[in-house]
Protein backbone atom coordinates (compact mmCIF):
# COMPACT_ATOMS: atom_id res chain seq x y z
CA UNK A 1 11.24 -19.07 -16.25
CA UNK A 2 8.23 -21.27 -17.89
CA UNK A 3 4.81 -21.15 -16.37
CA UNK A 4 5.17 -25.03 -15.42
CA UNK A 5 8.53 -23.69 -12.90
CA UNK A 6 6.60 -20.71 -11.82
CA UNK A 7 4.15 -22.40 -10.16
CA UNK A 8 6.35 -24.82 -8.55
CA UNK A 9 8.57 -22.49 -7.44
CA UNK A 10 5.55 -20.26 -5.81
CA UNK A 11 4.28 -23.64 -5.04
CA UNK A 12 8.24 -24.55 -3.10
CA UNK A 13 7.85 -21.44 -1.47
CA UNK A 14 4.45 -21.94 0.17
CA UNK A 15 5.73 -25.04 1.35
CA UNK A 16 8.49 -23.37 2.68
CA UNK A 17 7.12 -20.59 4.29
CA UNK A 18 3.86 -21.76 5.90
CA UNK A 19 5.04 -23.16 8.87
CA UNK A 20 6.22 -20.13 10.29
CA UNK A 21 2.87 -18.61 9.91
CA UNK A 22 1.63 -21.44 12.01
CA UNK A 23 4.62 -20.74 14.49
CA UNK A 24 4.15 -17.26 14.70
CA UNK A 25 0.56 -18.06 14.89
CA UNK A 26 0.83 -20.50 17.89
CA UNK A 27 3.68 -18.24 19.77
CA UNK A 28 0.81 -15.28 19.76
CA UNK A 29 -1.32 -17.24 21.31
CA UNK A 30 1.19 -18.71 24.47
CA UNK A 31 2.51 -14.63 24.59
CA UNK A 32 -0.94 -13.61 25.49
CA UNK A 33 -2.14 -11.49 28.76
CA UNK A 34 -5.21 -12.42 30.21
CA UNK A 35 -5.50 -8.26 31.71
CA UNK A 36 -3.35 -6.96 28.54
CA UNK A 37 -6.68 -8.37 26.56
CA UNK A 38 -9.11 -7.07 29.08
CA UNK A 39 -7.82 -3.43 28.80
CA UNK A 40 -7.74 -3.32 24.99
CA UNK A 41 -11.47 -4.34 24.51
CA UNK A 42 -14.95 -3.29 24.57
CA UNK A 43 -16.39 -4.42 28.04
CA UNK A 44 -19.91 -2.81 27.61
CA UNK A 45 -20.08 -4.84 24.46
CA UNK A 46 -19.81 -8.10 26.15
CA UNK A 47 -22.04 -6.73 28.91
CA UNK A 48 -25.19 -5.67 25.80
CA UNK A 49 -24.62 -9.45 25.39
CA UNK A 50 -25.26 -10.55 28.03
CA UNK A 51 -22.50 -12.23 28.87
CA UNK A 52 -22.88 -14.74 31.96
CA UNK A 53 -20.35 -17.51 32.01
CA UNK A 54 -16.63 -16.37 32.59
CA UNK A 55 -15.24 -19.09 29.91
CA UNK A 56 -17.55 -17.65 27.08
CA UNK A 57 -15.99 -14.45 27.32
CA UNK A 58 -12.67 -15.73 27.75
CA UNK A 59 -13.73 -17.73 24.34
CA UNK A 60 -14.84 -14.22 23.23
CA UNK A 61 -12.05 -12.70 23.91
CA UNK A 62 -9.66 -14.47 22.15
CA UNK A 63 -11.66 -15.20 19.26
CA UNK A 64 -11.47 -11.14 18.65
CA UNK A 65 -8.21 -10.71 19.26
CA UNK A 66 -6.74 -13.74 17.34
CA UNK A 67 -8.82 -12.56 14.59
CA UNK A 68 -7.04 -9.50 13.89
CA UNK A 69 -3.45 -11.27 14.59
CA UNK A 70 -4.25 -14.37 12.10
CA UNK A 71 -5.17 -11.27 9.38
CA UNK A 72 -1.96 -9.60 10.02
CA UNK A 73 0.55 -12.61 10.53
CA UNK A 74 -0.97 -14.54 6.97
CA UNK A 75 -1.07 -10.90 5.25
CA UNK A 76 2.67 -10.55 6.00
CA UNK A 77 2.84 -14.56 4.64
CA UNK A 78 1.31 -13.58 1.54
CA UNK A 79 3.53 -10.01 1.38
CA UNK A 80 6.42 -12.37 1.59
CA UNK A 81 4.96 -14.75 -1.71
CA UNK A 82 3.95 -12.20 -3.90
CA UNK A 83 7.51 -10.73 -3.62
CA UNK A 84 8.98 -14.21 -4.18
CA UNK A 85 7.01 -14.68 -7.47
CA UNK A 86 7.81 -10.95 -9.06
CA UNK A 87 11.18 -11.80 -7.99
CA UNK A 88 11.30 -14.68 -10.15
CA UNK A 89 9.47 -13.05 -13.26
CA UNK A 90 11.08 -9.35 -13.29
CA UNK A 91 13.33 -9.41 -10.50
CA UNK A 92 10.88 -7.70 -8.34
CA UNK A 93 12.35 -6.83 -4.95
CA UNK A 94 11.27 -5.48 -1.47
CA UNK A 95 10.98 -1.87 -1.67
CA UNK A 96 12.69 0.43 0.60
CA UNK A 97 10.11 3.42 0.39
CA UNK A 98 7.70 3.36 3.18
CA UNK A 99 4.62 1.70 2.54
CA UNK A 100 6.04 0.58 -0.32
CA UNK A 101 6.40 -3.64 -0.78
CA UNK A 102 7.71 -4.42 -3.96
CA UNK A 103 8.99 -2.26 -7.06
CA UNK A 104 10.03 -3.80 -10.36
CA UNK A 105 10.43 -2.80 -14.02
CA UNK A 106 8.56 -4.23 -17.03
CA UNK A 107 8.15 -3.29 -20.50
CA UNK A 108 10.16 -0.15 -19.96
CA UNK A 109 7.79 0.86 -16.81
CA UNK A 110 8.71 1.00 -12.88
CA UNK A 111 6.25 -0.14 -10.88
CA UNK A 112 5.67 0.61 -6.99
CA UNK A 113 3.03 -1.61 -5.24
CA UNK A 114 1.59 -1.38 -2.25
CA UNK A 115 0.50 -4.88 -1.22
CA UNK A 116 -2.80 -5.87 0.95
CA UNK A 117 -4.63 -9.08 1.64
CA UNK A 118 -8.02 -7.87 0.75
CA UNK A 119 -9.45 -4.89 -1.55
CA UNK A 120 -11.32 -3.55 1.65
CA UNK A 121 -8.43 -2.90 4.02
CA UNK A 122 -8.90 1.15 4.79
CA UNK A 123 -10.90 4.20 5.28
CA UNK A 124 -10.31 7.40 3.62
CA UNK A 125 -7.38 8.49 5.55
CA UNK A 126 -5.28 5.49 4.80
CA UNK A 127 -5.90 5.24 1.42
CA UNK A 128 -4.98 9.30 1.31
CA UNK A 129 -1.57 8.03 3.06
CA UNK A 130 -0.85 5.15 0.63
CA UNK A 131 -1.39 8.11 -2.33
CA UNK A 132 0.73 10.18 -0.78
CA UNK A 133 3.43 7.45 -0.67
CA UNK A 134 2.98 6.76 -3.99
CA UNK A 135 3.73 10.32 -5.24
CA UNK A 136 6.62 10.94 -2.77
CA UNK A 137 7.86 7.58 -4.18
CA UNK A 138 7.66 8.16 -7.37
CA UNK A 139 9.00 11.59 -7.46
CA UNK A 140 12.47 10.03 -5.99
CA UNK A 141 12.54 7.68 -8.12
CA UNK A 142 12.23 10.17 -11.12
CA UNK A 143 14.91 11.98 -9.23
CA UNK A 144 16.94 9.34 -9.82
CA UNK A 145 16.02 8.47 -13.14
CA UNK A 146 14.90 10.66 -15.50
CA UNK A 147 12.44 10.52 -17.91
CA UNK A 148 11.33 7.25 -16.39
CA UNK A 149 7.98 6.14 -15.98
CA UNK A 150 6.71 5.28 -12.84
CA UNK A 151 3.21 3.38 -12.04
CA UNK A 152 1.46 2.77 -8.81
CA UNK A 153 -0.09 -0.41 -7.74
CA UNK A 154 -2.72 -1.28 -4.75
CA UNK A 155 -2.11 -5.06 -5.26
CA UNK A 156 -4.75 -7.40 -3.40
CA UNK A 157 -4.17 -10.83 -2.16
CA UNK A 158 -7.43 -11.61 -2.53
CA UNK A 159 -11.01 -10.59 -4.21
CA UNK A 160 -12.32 -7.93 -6.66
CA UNK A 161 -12.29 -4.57 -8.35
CA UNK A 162 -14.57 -3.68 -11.00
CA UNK A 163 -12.94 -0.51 -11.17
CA UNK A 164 -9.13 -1.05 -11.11
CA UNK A 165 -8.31 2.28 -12.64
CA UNK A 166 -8.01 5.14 -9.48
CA UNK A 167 -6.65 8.09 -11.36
CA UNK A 168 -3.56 8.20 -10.15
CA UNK A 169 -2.51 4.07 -9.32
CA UNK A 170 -3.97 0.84 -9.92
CA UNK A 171 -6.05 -1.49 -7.51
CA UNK A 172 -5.17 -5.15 -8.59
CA UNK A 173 -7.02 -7.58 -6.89
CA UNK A 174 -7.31 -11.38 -6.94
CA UNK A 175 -6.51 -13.21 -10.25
CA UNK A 176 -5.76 -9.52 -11.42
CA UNK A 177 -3.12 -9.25 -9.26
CA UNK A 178 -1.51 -12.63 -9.42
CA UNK A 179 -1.34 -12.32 -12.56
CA UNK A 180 0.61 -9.09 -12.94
CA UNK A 181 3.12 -10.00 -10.91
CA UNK A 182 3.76 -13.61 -12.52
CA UNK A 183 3.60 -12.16 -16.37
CA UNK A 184 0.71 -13.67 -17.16
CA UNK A 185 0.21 -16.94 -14.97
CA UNK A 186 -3.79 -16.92 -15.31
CA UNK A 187 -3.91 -19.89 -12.39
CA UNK A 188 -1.48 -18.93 -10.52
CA UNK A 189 -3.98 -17.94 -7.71
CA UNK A 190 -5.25 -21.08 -7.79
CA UNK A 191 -2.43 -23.27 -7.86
CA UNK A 192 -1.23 -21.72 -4.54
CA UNK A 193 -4.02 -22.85 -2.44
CA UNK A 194 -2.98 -26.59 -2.19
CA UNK A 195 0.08 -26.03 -0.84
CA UNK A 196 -1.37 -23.75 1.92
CA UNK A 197 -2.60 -26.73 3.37
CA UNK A 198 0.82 -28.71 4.08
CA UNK A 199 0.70 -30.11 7.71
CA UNK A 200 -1.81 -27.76 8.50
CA UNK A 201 -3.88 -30.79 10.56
CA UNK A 202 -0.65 -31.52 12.60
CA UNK A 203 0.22 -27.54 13.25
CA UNK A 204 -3.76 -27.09 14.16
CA UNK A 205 -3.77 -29.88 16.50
CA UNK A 206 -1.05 -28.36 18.62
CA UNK A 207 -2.73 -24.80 17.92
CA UNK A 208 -5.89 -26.17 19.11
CA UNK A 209 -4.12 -27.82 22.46
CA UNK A 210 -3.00 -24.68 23.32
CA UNK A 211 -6.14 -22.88 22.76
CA UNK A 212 -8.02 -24.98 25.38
CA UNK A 213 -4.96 -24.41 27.84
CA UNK A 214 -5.26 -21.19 27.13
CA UNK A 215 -9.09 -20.96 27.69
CA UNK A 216 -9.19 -22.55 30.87
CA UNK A 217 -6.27 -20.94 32.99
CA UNK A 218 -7.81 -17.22 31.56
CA UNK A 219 -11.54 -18.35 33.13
CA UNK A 220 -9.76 -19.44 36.34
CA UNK A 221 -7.44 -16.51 36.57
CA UNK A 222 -10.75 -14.21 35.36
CA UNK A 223 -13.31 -15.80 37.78
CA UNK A 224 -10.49 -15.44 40.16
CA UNK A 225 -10.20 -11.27 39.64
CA UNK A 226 -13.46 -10.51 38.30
CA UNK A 227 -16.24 -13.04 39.80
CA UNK A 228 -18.27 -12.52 43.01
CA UNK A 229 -18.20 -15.11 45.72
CA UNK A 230 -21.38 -16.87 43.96
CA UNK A 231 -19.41 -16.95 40.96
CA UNK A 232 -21.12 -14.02 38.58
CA UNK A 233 -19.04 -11.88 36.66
CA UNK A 234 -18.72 -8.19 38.56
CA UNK A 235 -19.28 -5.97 35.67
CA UNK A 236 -18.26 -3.03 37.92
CA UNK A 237 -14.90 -3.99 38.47
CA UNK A 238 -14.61 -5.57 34.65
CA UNK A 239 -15.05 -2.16 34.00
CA UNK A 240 -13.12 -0.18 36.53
CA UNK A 241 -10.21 -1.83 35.99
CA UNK A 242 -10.59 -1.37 31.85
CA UNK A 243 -11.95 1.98 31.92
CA UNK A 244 -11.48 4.13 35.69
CA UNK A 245 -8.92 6.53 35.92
CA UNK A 246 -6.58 4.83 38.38
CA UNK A 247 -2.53 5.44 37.78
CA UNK A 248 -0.32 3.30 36.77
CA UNK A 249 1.07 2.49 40.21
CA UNK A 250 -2.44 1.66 41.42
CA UNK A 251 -3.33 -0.29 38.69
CA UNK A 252 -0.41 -2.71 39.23
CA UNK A 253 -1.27 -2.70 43.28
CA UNK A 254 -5.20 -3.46 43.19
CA UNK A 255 -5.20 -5.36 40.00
CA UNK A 256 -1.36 -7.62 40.25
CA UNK A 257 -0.86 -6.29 36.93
């Protein structure tokens, strides 16, 4: 395939593809819980705030948690390209090895890559986990064929390494990275950022729309349950309902959960 079809192709694909990140995007946001929220996060961090009005830590609230969903949902979008475009060059596919994307051959090598958005995605532990992958990986596939090289990839979406070299795999990152997978397409990780941008006025309105509907049936639900007949937010039962040691069964009977 030439460069010029490679990027149209990647460039097809976004096209493609984005709107169901918007979907999926949108359908987290009408699946939400006003209490499911409330008992996941921090409520003596909104209190060393000093949060006072109900709809700012509804805003809060969601902002946080749509945060980390909008990271995973457009991490899995990009998952899905960089696949697409190895697929294309060396007939990359999705791997079946856990925590393993995408493996492909080139120049007599077998590569396994791990793929993440962004070069700062773990702490020790996980990045202990993704080497231990690796080598169980690898070892299989040596199994399987011997003599056989195998390579390890941490392949970034996005950003930098001055140190790609890790001993025993690779952290691509960036340009790096796009460019591995697309045998040599120096751009290519510019040329998908138009595209990204198809209807994404007319999918944000509507995202948007529902974010205000949202907002406002959460404050009147929260003022409802958590607000004192002036209207101030009871901190004490913000956090006895997040934090006390009621069951289950009690829970559901004081709270309506």
């Amino acid at each position: 395939m030439s460069s010029n079809d490679l990027v149209a192709e990647a460039r097809h694909y976004v096209r493609a593809h984005i709107g169901a990140f918007h979907e999926k995007r949108l359908n987290s946001l009408r699946n939400l819980e006003l209490k499911q929220i409330l008992k996941r996060k921090n409520p003596y961090l909104f209190r060393a705030k000093n949060i006072l009005v109900a709809s700012d830590l509804i805003r809060l609230l969601l902002e946080a948690h749509l945060s980390s969903q909008e990271e995973t949902l457009f991490g899995e979008f990009l998952e899905g390209l960089a696949i697409h475009v190895c697929n294309q060059t060396f007939a990359g596919k999705k791997s079946a090895f856990p925590s393993i994307d995408l493996e492909f051959s080139k120049e007599s090598v077998y590569y396994i890559v791990s793929i993440k958005s962004g070069p700062n995605w773990g702490n020790a532990d996980q990045i202990r986990k993704m080497r231990e992958n690796f080598r169980e990986a690898a070892d299989k596939i040596r199994q399987q064929q011997s003599g056989i090289e195998v390579v390890a990839i941490n392949g970034c979406c996005y950003g930098q390494d001055a140190n790609p070299d890790k001993g025993d795999y690779w952290k691509l990152c960036g340009q790096a990275f796009w460019s591995f997978i697309s045998n040599g397409e120096e751009e290519l990780y510019k040329h998908i950022i138009e595209p990204l941008g198809f209807e994404a006025r007319e999918r944000n309105e509507a995202f948007q729309q529902a974010y205000a509907e949202i907002i406002n049936a959460f404050t009147a639900d929260f003022i409802s349950d958590f607000c004192n007949e002036r209207g101030a937010i009871n901190w004490d039962k913000l956090i006895e309902f997040n934090s006390s040691q009621l069951t289950i069964r009690e829970r559901k009977k004081k709270y309506h959960v």
